[in-house]
C-alpha atoms as a PDB file:
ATOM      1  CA  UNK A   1       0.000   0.000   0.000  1.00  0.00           C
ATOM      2  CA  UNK A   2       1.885   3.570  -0.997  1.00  0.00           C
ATOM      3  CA  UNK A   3       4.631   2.623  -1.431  1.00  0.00           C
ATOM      4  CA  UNK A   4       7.052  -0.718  -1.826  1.00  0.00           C
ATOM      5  CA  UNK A   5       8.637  -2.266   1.114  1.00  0.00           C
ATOM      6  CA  UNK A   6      11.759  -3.022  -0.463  1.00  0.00           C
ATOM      7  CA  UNK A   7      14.599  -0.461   0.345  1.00  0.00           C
ATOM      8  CA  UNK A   8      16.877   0.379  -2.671  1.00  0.00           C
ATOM      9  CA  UNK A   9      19.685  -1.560  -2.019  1.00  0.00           C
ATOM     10  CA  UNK A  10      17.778  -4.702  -1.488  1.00  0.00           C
ATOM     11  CA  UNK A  11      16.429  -4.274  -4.879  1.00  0.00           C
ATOM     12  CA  UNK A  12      20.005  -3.657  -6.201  1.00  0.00           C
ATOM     13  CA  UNK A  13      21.412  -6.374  -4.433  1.00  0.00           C
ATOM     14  CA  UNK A  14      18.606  -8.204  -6.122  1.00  0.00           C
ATOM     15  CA  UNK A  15      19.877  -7.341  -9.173  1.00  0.00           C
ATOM     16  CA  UNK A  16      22.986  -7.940  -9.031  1.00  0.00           C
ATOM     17  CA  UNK A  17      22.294 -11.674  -7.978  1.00  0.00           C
ATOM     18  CA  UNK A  18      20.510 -12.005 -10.689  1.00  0.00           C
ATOM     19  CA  UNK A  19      23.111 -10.886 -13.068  1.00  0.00           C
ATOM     20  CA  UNK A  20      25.130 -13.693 -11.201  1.00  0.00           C
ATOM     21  CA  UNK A  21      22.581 -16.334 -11.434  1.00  0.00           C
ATOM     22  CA  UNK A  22      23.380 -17.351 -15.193  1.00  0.00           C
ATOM     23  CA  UNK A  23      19.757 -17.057 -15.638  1.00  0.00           C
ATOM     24  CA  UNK A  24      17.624 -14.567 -18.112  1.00  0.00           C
ATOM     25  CA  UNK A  25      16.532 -11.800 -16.103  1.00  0.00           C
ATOM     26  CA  UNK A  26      13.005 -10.265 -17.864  1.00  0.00           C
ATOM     27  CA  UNK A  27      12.875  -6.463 -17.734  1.00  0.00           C
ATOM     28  CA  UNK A  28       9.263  -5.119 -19.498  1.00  0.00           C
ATOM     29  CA  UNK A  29       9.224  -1.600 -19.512  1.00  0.00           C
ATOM     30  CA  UNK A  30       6.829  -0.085 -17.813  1.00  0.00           C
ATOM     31  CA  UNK A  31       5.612   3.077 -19.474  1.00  0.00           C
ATOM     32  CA  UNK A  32       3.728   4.082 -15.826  1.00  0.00           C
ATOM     33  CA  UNK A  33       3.784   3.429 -12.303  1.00  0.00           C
ATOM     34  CA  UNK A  34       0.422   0.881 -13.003  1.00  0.00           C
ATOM     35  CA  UNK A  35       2.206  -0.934 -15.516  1.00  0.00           C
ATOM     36  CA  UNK A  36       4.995  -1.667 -13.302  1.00  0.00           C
ATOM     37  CA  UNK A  37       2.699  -3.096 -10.581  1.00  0.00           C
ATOM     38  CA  UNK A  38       0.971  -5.158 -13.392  1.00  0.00           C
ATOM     39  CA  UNK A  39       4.523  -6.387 -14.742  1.00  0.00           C
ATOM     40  CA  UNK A  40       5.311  -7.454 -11.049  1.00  0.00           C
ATOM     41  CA  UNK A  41       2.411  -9.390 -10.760  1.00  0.00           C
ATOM     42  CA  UNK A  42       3.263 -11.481 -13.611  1.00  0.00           C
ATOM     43  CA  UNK A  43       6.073 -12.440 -11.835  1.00  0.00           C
ATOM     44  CA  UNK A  44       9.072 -11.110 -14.309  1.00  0.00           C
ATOM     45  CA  UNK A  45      12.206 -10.138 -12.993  1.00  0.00           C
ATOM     46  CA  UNK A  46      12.723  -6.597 -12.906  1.00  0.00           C
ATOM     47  CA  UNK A  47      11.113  -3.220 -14.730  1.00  0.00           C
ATOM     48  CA  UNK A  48      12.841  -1.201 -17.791  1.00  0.00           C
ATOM     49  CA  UNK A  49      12.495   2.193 -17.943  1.00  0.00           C
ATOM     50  CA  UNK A  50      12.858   3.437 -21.516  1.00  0.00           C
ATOM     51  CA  UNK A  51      13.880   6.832 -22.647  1.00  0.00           C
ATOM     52  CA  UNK A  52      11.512   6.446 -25.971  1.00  0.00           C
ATOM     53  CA  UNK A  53       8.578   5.665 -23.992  1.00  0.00           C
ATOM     54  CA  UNK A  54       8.996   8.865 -21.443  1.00  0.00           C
ATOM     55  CA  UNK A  55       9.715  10.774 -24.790  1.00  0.00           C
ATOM     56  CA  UNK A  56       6.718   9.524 -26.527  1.00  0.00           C
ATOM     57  CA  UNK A  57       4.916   9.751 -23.089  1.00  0.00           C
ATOM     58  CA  UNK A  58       5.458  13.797 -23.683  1.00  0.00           C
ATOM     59  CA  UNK A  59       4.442  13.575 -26.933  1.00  0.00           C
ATOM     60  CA  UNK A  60       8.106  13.852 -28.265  1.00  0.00           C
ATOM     61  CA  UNK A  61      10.384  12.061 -30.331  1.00  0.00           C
ATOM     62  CA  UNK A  62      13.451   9.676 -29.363  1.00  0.00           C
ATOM     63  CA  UNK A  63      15.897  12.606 -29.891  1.00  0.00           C
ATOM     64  CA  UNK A  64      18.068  13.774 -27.013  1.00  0.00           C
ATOM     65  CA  UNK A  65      14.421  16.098 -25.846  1.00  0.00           C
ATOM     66  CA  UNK A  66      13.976  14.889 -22.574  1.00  0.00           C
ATOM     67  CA  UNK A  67      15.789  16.290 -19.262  1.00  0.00           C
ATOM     68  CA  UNK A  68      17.183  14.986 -16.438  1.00  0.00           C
ATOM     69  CA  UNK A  69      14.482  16.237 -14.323  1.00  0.00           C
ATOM     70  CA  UNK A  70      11.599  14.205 -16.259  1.00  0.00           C
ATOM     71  CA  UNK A  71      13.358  10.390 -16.666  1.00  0.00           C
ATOM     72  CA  UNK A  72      14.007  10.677 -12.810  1.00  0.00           C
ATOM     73  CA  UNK A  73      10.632  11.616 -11.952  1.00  0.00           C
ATOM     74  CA  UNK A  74       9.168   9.143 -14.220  1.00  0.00           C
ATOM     75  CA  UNK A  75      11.892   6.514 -12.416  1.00  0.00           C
ATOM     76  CA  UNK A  76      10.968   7.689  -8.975  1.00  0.00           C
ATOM     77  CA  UNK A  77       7.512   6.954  -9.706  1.00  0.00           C
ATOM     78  CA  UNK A  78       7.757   3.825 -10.843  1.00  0.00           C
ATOM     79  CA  UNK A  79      10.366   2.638  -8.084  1.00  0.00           C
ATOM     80  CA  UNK A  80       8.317   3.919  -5.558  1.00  0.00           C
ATOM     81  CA  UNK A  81       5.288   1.098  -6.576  1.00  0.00           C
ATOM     82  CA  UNK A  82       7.472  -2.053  -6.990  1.00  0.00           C
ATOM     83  CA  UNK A  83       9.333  -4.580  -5.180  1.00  0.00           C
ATOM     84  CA  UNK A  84      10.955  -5.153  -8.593  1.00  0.00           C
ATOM     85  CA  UNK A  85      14.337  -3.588  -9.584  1.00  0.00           C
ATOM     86  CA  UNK A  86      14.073  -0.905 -12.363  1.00  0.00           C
ATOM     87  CA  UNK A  87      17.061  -0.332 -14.934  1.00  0.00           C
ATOM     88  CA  UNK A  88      16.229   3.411 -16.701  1.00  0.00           C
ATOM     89  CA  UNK A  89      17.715   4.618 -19.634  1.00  0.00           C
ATOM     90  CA  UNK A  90      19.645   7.480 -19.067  1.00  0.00           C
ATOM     91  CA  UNK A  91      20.746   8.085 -22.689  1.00  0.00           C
ATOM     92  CA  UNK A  92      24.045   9.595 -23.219  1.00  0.00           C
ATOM     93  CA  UNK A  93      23.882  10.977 -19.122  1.00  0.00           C
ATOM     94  CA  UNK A  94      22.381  14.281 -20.715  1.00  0.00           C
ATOM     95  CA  UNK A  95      25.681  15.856 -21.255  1.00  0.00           C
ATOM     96  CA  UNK A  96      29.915  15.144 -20.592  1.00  0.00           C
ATOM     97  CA  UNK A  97      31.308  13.044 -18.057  1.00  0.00           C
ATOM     98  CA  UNK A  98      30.405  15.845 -15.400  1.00  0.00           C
ATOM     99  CA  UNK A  99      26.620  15.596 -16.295  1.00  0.00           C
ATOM    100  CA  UNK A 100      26.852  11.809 -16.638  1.00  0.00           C
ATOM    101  CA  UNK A 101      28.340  11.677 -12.434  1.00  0.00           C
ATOM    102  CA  UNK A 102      25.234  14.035 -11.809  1.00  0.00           C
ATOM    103  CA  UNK A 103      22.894  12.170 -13.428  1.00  0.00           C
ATOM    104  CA  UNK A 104      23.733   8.574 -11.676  1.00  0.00           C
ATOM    105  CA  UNK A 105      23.732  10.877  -7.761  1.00  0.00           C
ATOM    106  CA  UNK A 106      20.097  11.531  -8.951  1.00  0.00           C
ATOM    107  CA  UNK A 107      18.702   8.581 -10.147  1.00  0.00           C
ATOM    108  CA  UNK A 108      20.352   6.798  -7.300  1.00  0.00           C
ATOM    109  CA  UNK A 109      18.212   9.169  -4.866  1.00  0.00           C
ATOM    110  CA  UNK A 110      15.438   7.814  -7.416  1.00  0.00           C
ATOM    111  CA  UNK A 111      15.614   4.522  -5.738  1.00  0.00           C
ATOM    112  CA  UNK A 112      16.162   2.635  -9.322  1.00  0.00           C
ATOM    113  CA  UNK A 113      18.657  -0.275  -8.961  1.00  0.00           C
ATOM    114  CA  UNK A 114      20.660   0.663 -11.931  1.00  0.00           C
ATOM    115  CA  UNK A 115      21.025   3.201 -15.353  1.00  0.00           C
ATOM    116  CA  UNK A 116      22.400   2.694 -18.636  1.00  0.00           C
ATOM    117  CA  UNK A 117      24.835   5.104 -20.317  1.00  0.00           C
ATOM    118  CA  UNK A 118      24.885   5.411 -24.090  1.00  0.00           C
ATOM    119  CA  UNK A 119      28.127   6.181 -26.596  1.00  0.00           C
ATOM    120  CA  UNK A 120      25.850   8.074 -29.323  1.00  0.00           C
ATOM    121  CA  UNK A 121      26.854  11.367 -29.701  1.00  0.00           C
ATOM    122  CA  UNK A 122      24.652  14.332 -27.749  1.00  0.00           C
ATOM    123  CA  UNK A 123      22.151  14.934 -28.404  1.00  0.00           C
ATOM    124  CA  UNK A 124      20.949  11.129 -29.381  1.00  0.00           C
ATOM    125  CA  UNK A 125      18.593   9.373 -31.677  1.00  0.00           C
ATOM    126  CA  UNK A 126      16.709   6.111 -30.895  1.00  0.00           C
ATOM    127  CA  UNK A 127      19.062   3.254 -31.295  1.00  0.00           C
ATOM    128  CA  UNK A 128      17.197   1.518 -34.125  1.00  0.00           C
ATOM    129  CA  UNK A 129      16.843   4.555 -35.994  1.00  0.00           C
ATOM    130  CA  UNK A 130      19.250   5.388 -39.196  1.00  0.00           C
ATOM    131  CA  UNK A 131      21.717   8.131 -39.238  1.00  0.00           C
ATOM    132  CA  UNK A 132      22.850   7.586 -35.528  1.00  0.00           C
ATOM    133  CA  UNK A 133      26.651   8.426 -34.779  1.00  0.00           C
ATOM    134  CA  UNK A 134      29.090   7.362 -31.586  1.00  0.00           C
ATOM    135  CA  UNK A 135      31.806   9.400 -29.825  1.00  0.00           C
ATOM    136  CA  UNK A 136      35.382   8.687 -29.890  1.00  0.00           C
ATOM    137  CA  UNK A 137      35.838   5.902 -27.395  1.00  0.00           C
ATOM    138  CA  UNK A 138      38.254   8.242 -25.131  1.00  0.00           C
ATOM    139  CA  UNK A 139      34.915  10.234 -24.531  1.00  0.00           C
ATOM    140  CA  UNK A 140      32.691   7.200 -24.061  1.00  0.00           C
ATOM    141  CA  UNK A 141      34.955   5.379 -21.757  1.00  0.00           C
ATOM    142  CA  UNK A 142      35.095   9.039 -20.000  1.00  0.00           C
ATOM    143  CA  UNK A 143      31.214   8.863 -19.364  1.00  0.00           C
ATOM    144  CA  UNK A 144      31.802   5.378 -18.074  1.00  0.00           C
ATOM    145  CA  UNK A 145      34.609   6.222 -15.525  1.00  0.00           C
ATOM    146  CA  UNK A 146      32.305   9.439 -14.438  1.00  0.00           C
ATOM    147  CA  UNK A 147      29.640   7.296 -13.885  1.00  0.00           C
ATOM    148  CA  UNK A 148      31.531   4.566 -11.527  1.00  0.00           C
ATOM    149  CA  UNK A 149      33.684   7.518 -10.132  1.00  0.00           C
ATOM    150  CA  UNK A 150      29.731   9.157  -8.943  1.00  0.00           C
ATOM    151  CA  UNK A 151      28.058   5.854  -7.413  1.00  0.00           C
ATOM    152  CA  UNK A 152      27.714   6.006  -4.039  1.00  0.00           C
ATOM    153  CA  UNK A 153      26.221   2.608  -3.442  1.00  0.00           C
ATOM    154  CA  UNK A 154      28.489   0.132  -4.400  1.00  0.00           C
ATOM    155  CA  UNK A 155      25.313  -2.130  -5.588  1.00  0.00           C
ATOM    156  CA  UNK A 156      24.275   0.632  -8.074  1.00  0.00           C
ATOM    157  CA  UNK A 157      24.382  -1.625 -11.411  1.00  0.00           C
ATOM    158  CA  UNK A 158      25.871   0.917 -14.096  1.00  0.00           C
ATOM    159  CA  UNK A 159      24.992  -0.535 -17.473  1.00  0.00           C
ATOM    160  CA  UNK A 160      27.572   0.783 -20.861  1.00  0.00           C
ATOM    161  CA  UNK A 161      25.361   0.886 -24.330  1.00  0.00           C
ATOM    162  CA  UNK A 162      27.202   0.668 -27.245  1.00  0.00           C
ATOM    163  CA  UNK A 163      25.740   2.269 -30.772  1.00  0.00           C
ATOM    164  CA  UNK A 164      29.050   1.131 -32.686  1.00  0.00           C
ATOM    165  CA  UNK A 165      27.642  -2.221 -34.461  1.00  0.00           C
ATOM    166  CA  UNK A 166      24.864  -0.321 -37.157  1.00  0.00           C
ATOM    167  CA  UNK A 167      27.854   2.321 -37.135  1.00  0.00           C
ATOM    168  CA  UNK A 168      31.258   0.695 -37.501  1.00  0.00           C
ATOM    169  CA  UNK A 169      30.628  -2.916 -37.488  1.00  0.00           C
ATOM    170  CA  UNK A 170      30.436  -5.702 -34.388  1.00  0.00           C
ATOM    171  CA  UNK A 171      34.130  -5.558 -34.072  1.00  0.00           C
ATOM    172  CA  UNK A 172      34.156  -1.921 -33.249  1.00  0.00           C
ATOM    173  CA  UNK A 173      31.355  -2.091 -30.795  1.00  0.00           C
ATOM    174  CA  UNK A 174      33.290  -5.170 -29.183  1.00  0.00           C
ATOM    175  CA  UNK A 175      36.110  -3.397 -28.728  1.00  0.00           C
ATOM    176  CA  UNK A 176      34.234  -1.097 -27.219  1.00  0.00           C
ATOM    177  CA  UNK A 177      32.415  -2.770 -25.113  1.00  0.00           C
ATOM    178  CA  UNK A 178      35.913  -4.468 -23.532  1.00  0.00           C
ATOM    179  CA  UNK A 179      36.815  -0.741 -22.613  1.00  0.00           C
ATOM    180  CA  UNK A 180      33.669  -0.178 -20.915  1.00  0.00           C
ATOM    181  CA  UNK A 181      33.862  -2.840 -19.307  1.00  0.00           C
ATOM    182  CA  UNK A 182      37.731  -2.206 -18.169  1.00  0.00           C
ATOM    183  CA  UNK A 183      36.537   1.391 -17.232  1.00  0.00           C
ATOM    184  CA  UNK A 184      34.202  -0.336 -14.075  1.00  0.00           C
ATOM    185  CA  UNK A 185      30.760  -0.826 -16.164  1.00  0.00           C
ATOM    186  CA  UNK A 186      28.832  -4.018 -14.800  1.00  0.00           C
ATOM    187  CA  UNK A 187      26.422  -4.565 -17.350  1.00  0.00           C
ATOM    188  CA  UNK A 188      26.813  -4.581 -21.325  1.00  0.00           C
ATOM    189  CA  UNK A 189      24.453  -3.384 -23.888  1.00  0.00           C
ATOM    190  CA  UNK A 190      24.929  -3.424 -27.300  1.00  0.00           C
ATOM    191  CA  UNK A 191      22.254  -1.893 -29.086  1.00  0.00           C
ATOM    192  CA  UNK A 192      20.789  -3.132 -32.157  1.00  0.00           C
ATOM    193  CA  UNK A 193      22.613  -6.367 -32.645  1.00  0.00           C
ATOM    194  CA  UNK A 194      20.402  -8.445 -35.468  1.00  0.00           C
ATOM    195  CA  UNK A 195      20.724 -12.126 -34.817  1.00  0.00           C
ATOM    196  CA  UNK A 196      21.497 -14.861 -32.898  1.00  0.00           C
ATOM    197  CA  UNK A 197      25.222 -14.711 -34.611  1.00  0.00           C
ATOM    198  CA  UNK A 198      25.999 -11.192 -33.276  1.00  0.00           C
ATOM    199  CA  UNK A 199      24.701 -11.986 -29.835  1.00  0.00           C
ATOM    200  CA  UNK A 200      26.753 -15.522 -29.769  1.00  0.00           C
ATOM    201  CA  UNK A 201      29.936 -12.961 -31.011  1.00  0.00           C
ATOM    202  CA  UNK A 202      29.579 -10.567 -28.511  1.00  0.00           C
ATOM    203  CA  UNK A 203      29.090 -13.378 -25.792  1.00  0.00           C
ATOM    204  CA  UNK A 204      31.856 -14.981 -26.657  1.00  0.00           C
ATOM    205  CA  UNK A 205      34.415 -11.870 -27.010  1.00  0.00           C
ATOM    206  CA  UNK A 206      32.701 -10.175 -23.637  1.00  0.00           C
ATOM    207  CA  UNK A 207      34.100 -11.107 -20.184  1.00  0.00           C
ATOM    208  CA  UNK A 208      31.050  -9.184 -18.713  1.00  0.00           C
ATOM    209  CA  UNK A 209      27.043  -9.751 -18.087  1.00  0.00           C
ATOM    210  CA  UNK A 210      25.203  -8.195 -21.311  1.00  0.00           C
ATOM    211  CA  UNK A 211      21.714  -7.155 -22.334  1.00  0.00           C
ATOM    212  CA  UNK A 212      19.505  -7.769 -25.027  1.00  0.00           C
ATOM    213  CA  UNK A 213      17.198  -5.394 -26.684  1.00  0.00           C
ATOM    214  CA  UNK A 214      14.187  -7.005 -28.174  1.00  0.00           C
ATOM    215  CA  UNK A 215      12.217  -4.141 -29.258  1.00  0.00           C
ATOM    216  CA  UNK A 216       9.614  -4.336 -31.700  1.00  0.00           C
ATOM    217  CA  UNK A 217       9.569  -3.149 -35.635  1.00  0.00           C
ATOM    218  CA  UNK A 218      13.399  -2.818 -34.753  1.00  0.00           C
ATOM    219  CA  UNK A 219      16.489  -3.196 -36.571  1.00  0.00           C
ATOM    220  CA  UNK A 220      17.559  -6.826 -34.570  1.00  0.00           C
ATOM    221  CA  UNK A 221      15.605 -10.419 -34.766  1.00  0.00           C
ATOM    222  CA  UNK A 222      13.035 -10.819 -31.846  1.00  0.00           C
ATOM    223  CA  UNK A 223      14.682 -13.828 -30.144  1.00  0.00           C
ATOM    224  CA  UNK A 224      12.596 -15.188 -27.821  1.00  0.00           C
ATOM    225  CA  UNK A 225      13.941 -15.978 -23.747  1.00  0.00           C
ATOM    226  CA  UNK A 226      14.409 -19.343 -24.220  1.00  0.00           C
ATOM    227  CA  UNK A 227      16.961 -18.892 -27.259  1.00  0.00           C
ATOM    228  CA  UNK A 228      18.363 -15.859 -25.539  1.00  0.00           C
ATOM    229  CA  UNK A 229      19.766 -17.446 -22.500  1.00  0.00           C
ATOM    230  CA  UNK A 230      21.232 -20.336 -24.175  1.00  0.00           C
ATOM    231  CA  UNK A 231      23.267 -17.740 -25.840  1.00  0.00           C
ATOM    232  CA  UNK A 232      24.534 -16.463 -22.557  1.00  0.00           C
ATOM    233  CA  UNK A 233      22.652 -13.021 -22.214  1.00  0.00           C
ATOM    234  CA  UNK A 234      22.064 -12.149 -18.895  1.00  0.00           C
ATOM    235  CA  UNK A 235      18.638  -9.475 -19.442  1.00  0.00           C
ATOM    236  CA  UNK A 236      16.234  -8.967 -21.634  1.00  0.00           C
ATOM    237  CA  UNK A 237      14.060  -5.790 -22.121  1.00  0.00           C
ATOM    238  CA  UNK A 238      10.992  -5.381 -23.854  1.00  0.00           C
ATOM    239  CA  UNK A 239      11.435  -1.035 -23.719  1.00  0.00           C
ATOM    240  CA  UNK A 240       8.008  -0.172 -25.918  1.00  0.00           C
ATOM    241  CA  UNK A 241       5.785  -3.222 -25.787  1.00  0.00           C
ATOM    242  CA  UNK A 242       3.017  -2.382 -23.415  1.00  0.00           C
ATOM    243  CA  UNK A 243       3.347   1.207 -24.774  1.00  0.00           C
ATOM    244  CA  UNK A 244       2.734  -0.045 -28.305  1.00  0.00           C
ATOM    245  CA  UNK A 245      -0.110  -2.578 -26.898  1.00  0.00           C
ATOM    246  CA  UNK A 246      -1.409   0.194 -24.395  1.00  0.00           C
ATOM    247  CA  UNK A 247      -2.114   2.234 -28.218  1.00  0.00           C
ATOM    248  CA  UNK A 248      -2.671  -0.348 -30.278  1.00  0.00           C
ATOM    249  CA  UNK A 249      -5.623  -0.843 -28.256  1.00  0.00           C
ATOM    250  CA  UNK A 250      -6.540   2.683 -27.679  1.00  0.00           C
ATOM    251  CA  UNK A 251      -6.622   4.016 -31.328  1.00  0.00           C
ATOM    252  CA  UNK A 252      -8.909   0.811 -31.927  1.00  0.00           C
ATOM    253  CA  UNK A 253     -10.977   1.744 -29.181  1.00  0.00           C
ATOM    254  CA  UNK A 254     -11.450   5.263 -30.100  1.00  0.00           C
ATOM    255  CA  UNK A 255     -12.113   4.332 -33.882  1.00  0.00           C
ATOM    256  CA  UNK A 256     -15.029   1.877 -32.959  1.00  0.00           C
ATOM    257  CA  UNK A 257     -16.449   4.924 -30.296  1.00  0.00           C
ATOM    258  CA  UNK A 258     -16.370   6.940 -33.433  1.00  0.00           C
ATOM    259  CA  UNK A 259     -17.918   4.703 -35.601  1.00  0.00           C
ATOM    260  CA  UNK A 260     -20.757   3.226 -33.214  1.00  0.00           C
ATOM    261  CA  UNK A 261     -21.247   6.352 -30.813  1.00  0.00           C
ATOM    262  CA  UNK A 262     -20.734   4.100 -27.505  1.00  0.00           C
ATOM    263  CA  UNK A 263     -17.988   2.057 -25.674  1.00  0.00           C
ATOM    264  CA  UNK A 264     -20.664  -0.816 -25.295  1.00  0.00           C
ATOM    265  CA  UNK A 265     -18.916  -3.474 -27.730  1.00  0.00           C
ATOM    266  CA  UNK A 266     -15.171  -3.031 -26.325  1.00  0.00           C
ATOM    267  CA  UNK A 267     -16.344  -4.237 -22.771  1.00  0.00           C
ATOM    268  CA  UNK A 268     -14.649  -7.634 -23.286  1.00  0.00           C
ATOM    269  CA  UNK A 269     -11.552  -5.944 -24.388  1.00  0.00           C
ATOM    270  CA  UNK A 270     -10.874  -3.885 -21.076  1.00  0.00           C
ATOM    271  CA  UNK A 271      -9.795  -4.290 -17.430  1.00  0.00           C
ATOM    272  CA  UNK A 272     -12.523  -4.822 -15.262  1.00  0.00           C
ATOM    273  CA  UNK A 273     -13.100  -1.954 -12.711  1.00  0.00           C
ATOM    274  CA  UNK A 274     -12.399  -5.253 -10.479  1.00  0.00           C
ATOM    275  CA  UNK A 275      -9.258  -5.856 -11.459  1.00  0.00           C
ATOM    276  CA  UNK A 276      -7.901  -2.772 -11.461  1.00  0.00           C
ATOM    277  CA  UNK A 277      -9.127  -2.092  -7.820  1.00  0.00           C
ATOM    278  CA  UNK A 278      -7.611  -5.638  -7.118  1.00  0.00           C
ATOM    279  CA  UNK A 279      -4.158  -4.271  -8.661  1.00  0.00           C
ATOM    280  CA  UNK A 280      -4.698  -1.206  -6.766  1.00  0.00           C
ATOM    281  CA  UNK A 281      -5.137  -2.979  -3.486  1.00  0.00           C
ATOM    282  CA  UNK A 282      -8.179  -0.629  -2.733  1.00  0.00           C
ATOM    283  CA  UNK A 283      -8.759  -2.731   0.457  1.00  0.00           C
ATOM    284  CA  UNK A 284      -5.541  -2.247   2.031  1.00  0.00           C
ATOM    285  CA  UNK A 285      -6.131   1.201   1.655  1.00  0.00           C
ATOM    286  CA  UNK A 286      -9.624   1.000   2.692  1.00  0.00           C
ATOM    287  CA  UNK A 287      -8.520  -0.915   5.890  1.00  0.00           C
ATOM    288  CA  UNK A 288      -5.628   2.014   6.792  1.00  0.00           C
ATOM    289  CA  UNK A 289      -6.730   3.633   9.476  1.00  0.00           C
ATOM    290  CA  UNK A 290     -10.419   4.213   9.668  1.00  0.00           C
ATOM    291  CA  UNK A 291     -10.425   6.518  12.212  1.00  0.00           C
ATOM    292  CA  UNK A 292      -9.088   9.015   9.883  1.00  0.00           C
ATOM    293  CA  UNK A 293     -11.605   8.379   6.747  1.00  0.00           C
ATOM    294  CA  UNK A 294     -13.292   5.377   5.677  1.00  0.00           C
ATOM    295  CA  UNK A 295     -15.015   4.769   2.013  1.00  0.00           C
ATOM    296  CA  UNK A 296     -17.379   1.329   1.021  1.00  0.00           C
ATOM    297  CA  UNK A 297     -16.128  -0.185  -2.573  1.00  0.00           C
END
């Protein structure tokens, strides 16, 4: 009720013994606080939060638009509803290495379990989106070091993204990713990698837990969990999927109101008022202290 029991670091600790575990850890992204209580109760392992779906969220494209100020409020939010740990997407740290230390002190207050910094050049582009470019690697591994240099809880997971593959090739992004890792990042990403062959490459070259990026209508295969831990990746995130469901649904929804003048046929398609009380947990709330107000369901 309010709030989740689970301090921070118990959720980071959580994290990191899951990055330990061998097993695929199963990171949805949430695109609000709701939809990270409903991704908890279907038992994955942790919540995403994804810079494209705050961007979209505001009615913006994936470009470098969003501050600092909005991806930790949006992180806070969700953090604050879930036992789960939440990895955010902190894009390129919204500036130079001095930006990038800020950025992890303020997420950390957040209460996320971990970030992920990017190697595009500022301001960024979504990573399955043409035309992207990366910093020089001195830079990159820069933003790294900054990053590690600014944790103050040793159990903050700091993820390094790497846009070199669609740029320069695999090798490139490899050799990146080594760096990265050398320069204290726990977690790999390499962003739009397109097959099983580039993830069993980068697994085999990287001495380091990595992520996979199965995003939809993207520029890599969508693998599914079972094939994705035999090839020795550690998480999986699904960034836009209930976003893309959540208005999938929505647009069809308002196109049949439209058409018919009433909701009455898309009753079978929506949460019950039930359910979403249930998710709520309207009766722990409704049990909390009666003596200060009390309401009948």
């Amino acid at each position: 009720m309010l709030h989740t029991t689970t301090p921070p670091g118990q959720k980071r600790a959580a994290f990191r013994a899951g990055l330990a575990s061998g097993k695929l850890l199963r990171f949805p992204g949430a695109f609000s606080p709701l939809s990270a209580m409903l991704i908890a109760r279907h038992g994955f392992e942790g919540v995403y939060v994804s810079g494209a779906v705050i961007a979209a969220d505001l009615g913006l494209p994936d470009i470098g638009l969003t501050t600092l100020a909005e991806v930790a409020g949006r992180a806070q939010q969700i953090a604050r509803v879930t036992d789960l740990p939440a990895l955010v997407d902190a894009d390129t740290g919204f500036g130079e290495p001095m930006n990038v230390a800020r950025t992890v002190q303020v997420l950390e207050d957040a209460g996320v379990a971990g970030l992920h910094i990017e190697d595009q050049v500022n301001p960024k582009r979504c990573g399955h989106l043409d035309g992207k470019d990366v910093v020089d690697l001195d830079v990159a591994v820069r933003r790294i070091a900054a990053a590690v240099a600014a944790r103050r809880d040793p159990l903050f997971v700091i993820a390094a993204r790497t846009d070199a593959a669609a740029v320069y090739g695999l090798d490139d992004a490899i050799e990146r990713a080594k760096a990265y890792a050398d320069a204290g990042a726990d977690l790999i990403f390499p962003e739009a990698l397109g097959d099983e062959a580039g993830f069993e490459r980068f697994r085999a070259a990287i001495d380091a837990p990595i992520l996979a990026n199965m995003t939809e209508f993207g520029k890599s295969k969508l693998l599914d969990a079972r094939t994705l831990e035999n090839l020795g990746v550690n998480v999986v995130i699904y960034p836009v999927t209930l976003l893309r469901l959540a208005m999938g649904a929505a647009e069809a929804g308002l196109a049949e109101i439209d058409a018919r003048g009433t909701q009455e046929g898309l009753l079978d398609r929506m949460q019950h008022r039930r359910d979403l009380y249930d998710l709520l947990d309207y009766e722990a709330y409704n049990a909390f202290d009666t003596g200060i107000y009390n309401f009948e369901l």
